[in-house]
PDB file of N, CA and C in Angstrom:
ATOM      1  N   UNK A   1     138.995  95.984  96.450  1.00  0.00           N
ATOM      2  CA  UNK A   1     139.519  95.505  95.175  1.00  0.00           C
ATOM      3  C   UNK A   1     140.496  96.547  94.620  1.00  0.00           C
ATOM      4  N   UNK A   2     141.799  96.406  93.912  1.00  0.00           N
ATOM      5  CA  UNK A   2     142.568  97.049  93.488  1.00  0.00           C
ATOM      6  C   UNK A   2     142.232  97.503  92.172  1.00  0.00           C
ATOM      7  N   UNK A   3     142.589  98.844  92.241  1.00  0.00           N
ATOM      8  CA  UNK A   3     142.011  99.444  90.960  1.00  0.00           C
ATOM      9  C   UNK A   3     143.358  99.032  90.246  1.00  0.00           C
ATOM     10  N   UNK A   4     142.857  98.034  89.039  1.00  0.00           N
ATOM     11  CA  UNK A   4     143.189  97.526  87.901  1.00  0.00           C
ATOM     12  C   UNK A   4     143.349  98.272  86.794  1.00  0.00           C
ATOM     13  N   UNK A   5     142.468  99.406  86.477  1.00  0.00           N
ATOM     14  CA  UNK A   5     142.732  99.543  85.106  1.00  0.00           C
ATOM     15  C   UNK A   5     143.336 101.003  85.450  1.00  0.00           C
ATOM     16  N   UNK A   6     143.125 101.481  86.587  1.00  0.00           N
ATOM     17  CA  UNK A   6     144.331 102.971  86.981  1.00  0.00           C
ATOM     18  C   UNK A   6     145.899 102.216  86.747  1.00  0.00           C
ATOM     19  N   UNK A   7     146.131 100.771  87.345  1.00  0.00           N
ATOM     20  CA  UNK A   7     147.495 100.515  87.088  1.00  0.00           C
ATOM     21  C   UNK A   7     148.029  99.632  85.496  1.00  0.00           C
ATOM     22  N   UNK A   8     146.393  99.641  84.715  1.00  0.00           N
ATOM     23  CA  UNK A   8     146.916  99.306  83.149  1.00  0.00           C
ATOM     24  C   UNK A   8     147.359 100.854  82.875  1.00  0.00           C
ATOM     25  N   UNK A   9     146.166 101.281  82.848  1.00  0.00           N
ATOM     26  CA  UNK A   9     146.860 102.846  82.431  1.00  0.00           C
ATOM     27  C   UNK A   9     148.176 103.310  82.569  1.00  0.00           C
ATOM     28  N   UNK A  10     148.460 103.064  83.649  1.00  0.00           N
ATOM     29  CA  UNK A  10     150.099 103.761  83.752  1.00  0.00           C
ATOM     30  C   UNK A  10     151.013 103.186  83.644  1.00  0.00           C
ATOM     31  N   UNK A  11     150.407 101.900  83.214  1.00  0.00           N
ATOM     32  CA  UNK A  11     151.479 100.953  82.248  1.00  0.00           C
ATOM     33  C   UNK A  11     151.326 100.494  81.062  1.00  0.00           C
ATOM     34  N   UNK A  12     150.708 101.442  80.453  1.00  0.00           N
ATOM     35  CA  UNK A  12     150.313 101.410  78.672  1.00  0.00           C
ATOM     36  C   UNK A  12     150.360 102.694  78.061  1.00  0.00           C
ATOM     37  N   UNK A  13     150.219 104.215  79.067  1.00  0.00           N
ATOM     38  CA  UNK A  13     149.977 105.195  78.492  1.00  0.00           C
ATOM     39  C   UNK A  13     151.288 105.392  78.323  1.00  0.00           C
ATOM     40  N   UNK A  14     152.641 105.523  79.101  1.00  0.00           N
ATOM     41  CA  UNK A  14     153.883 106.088  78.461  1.00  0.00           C
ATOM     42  C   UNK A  14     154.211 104.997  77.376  1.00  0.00           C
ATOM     43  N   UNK A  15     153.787 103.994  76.801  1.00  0.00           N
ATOM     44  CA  UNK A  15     154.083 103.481  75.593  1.00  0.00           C
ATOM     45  C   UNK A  15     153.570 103.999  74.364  1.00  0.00           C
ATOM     46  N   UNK A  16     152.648 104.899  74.340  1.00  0.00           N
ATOM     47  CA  UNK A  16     151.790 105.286  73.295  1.00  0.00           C
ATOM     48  C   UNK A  16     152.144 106.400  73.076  1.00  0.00           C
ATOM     49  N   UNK A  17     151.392 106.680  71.587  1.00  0.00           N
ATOM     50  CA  UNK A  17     151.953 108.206  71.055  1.00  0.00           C
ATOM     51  C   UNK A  17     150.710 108.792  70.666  1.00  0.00           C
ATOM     52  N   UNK A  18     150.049 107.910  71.012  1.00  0.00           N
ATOM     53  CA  UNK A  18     148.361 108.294  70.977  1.00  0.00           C
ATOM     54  C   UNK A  18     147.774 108.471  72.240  1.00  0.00           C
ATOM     55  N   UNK A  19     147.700 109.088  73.432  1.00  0.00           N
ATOM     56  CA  UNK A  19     147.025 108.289  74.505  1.00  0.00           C
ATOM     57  C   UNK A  19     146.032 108.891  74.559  1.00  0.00           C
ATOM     58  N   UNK A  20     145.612 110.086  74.017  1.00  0.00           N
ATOM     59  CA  UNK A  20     143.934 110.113  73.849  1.00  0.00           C
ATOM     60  C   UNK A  20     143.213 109.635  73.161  1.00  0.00           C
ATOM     61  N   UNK A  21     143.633 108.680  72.469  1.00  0.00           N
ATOM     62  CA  UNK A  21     142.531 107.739  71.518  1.00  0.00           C
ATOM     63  C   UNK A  21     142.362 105.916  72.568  1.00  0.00           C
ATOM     64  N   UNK A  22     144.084 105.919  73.400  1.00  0.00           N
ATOM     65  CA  UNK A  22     143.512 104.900  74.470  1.00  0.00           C
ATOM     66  C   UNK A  22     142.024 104.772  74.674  1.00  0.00           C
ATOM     67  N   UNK A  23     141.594 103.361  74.878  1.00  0.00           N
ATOM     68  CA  UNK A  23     140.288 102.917  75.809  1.00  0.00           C
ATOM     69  C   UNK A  23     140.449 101.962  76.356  1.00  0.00           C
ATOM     70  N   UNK A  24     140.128 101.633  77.818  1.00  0.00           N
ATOM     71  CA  UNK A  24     140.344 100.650  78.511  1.00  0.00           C
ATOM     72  C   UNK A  24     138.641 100.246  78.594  1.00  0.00           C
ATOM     73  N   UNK A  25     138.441  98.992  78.198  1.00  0.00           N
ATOM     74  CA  UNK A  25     137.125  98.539  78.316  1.00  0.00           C
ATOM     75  C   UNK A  25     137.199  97.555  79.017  1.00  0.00           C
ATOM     76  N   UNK A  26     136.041  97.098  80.420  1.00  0.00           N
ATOM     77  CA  UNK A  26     135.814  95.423  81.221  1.00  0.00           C
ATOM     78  C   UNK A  26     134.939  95.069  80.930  1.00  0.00           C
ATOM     79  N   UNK A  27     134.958  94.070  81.327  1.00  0.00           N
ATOM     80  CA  UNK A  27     133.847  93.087  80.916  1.00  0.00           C
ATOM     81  C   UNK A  27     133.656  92.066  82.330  1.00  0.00           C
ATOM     82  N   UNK A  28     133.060  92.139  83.135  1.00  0.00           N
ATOM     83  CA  UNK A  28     132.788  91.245  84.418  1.00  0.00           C
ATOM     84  C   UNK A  28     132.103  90.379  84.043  1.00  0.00           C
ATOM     85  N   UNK A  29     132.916  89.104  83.421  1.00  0.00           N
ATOM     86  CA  UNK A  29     132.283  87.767  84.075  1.00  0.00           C
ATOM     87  C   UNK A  29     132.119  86.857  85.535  1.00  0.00           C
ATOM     88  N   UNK A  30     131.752  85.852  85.353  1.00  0.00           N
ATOM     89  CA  UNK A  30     131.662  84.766  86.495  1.00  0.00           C
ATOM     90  C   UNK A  30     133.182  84.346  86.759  1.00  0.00           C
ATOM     91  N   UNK A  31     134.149  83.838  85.618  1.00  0.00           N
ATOM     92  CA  UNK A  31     135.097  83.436  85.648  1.00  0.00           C
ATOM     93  C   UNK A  31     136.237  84.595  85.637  1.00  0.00           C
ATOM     94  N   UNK A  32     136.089  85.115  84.783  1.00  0.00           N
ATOM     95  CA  UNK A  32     137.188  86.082  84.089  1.00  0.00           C
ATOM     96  C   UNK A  32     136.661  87.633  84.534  1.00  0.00           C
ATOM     97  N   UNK A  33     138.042  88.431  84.736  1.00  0.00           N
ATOM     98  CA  UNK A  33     137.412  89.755  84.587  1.00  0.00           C
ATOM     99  C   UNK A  33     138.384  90.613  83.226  1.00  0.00           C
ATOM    100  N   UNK A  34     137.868  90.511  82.501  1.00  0.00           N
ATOM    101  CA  UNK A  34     138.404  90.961  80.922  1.00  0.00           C
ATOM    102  C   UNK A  34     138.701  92.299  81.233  1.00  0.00           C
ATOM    103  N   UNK A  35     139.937  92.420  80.737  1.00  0.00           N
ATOM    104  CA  UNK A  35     139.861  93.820  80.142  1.00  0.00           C
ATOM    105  C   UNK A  35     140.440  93.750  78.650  1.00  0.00           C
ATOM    106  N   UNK A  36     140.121  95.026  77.750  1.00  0.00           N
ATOM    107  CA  UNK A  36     139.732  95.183  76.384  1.00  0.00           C
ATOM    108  C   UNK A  36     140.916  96.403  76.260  1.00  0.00           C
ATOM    109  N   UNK A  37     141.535  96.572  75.834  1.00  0.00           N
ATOM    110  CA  UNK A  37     142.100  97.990  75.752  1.00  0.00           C
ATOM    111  C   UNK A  37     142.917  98.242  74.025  1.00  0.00           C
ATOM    112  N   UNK A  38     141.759  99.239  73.676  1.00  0.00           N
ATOM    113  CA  UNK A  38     141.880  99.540  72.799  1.00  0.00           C
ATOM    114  C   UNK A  38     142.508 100.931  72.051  1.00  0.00           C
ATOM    115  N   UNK A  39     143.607 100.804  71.665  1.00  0.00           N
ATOM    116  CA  UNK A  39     144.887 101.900  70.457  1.00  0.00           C
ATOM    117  C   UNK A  39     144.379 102.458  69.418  1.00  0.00           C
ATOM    118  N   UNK A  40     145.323 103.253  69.164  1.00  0.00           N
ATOM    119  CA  UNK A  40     145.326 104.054  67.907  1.00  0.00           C
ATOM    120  C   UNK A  40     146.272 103.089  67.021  1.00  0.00           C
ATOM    121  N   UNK A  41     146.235 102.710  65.856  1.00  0.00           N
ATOM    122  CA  UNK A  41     146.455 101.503  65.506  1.00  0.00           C
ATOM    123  C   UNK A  41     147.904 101.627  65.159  1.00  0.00           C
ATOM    124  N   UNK A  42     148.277 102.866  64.986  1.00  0.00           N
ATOM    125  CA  UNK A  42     150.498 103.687  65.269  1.00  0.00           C
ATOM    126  C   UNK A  42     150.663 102.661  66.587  1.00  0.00           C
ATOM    127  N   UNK A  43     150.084 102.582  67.498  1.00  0.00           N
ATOM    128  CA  UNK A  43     150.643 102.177  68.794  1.00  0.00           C
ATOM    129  C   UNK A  43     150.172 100.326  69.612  1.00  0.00           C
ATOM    130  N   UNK A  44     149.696 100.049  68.303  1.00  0.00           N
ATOM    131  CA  UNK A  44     149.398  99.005  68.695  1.00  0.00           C
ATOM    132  C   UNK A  44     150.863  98.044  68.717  1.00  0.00           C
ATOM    133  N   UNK A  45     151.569  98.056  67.703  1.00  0.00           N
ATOM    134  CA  UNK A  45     152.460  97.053  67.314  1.00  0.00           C
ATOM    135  C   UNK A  45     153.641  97.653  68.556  1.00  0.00           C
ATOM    136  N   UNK A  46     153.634  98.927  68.829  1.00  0.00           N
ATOM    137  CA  UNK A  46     154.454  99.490  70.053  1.00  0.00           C
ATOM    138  C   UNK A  46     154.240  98.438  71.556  1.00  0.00           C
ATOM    139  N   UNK A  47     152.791  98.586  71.967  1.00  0.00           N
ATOM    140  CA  UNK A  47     152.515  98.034  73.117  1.00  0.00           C
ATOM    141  C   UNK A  47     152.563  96.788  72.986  1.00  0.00           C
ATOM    142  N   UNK A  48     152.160  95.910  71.841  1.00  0.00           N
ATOM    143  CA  UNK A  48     152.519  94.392  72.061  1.00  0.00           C
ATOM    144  C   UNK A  48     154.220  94.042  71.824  1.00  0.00           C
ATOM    145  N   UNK A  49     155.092  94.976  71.443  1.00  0.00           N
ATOM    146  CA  UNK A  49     156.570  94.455  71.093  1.00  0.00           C
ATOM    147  C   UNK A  49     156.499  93.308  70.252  1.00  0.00           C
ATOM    148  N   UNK A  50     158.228  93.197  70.332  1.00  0.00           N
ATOM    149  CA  UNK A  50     158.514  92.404  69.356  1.00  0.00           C
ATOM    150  C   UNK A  50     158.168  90.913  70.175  1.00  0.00           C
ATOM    151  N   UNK A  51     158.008  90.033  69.411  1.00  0.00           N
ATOM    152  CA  UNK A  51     157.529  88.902  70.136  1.00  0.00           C
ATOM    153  C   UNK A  51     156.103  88.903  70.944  1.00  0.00           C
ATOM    154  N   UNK A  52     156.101  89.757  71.139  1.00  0.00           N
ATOM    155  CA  UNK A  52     154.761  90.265  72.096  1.00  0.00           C
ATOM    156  C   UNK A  52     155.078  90.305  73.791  1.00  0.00           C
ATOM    157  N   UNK A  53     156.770  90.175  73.465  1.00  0.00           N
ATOM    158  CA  UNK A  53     157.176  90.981  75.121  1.00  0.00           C
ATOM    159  C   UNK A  53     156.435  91.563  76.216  1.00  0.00           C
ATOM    160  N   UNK A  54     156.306  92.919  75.015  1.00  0.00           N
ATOM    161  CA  UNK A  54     156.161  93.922  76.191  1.00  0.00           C
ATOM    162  C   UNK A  54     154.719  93.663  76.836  1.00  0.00           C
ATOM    163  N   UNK A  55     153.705  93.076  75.872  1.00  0.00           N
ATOM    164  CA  UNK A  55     152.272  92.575  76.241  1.00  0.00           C
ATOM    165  C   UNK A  55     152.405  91.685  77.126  1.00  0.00           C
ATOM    166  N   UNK A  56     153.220  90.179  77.021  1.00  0.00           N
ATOM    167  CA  UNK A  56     153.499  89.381  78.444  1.00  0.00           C
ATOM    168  C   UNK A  56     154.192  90.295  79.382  1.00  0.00           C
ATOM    169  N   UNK A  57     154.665  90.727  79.702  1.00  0.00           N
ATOM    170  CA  UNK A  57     154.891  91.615  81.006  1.00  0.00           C
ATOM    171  C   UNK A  57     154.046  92.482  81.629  1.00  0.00           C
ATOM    172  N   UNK A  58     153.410  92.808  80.865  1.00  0.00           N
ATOM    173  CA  UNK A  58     151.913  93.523  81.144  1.00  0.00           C
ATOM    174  C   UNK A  58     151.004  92.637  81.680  1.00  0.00           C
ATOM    175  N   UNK A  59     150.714  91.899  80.819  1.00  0.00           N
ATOM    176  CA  UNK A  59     149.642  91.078  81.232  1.00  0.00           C
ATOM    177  C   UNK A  59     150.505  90.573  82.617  1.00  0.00           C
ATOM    178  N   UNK A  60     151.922  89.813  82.577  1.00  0.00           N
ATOM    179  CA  UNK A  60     152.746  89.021  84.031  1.00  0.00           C
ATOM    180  C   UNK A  60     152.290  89.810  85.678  1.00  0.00           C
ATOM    181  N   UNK A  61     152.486  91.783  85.220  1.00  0.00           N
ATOM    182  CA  UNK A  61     151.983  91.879  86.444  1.00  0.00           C
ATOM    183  C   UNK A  61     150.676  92.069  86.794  1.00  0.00           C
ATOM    184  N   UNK A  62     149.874  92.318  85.143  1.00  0.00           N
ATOM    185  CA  UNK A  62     148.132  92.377  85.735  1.00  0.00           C
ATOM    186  C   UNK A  62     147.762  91.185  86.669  1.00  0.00           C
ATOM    187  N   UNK A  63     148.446  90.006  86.140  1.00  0.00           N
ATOM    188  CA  UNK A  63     148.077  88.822  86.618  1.00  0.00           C
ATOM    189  C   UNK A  63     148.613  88.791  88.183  1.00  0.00           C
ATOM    190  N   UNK A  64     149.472  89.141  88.530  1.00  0.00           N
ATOM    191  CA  UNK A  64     149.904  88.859  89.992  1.00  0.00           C
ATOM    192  C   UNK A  64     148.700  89.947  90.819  1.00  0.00           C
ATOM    193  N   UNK A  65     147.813  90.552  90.823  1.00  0.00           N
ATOM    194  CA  UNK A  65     147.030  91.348  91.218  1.00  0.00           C
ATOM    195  C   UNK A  65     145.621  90.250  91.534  1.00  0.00           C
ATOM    196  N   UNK A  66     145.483  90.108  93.228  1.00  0.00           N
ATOM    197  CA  UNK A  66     144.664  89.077  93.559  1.00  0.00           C
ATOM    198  C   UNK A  66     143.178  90.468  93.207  1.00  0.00           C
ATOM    199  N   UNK A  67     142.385  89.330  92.220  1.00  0.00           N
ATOM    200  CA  UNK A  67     141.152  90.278  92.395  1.00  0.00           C
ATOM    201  C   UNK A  67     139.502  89.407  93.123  1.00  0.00           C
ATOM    202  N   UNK A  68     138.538  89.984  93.403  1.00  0.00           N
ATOM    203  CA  UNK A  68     137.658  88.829  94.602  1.00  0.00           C
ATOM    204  C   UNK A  68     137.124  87.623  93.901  1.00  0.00           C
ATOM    205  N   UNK A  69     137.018  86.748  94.810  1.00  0.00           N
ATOM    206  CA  UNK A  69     136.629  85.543  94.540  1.00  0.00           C
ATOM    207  C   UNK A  69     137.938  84.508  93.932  1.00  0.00           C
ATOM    208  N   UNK A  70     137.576  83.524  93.027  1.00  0.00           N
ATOM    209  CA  UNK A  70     138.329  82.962  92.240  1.00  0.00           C
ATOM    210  C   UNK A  70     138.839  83.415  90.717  1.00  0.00           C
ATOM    211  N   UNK A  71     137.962  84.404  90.729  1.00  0.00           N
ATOM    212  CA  UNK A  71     138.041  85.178  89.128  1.00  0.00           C
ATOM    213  C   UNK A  71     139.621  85.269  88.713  1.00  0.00           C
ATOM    214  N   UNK A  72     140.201  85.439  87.715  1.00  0.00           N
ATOM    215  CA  UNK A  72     141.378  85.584  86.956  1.00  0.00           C
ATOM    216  C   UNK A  72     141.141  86.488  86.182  1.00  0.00           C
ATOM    217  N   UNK A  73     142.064  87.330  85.735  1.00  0.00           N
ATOM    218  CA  UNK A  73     142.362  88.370  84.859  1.00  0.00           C
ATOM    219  C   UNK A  73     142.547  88.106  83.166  1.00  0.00           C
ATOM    220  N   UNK A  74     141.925  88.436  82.304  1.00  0.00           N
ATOM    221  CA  UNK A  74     142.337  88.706  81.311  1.00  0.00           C
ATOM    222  C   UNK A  74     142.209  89.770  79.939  1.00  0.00           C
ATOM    223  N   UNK A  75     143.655  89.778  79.527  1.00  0.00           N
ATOM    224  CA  UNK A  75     143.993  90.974  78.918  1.00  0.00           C
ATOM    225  C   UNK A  75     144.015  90.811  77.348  1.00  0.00           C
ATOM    226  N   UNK A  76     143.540  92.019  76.469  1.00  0.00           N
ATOM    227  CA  UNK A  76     143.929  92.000  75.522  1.00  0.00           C
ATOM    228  C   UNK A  76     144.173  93.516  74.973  1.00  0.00           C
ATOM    229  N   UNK A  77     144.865  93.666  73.823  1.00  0.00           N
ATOM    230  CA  UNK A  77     144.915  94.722  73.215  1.00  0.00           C
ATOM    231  C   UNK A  77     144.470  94.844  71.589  1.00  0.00           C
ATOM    232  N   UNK A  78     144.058  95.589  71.036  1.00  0.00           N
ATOM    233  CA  UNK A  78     143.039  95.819  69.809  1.00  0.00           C
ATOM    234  C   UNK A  78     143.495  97.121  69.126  1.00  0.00           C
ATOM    235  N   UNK A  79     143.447  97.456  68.277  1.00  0.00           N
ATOM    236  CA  UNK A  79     143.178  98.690  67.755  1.00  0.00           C
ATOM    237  C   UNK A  79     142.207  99.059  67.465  1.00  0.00           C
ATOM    238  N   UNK A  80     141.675 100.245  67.363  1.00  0.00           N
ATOM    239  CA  UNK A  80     140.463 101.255  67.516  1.00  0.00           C
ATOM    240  C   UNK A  80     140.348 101.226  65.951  1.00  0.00           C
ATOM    241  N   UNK A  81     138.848 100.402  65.789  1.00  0.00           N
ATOM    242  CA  UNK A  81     138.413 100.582  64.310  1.00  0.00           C
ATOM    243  C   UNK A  81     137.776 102.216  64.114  1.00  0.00           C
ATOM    244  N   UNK A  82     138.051 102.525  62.671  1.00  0.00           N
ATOM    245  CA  UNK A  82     138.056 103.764  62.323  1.00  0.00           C
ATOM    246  C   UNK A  82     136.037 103.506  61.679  1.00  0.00           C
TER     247      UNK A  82
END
């Protein structure tokens, strides 16, 4: 299985101005394999862009990443409650 969240990381950390408050959290379901990734809340409105661009492109190539079974990928981003 391809490590997934080594290649969110290095496609979320040069967007941030926080990246030690980054968290990448999963969640393994039956269907879905979630990931959670949670900002410093300066860098939230950065990583989703305007429109929420830069987040569909993120998510465009998480998604091309075959992971086992029939499972599908999904992404979100949050900010880190204080």
């Amino acid at each position: 299985m391809p490590n997934i969240d080594l290649l969110l990381n290095e496609l979320v950390e040069p967007l941030v101005s926080h990246p030690e408050a980054m968290e990448i959290r999963i969640k393994d379901g039956d269907e879905f394999l979630e990931y959670h990734v949670y900002l410093h809340p300066d860098d939230v409105g950065r990583v989703i862009g305007k429109h929420g661009r830069v987040a569909n492109a993120i998510r465009t190539i998480l998604y091309s990443v075959r992971v086992e079974g029939h499972r599908r990928i999904r992404l979100s981003f949050d900010r880190i409650e204080d």
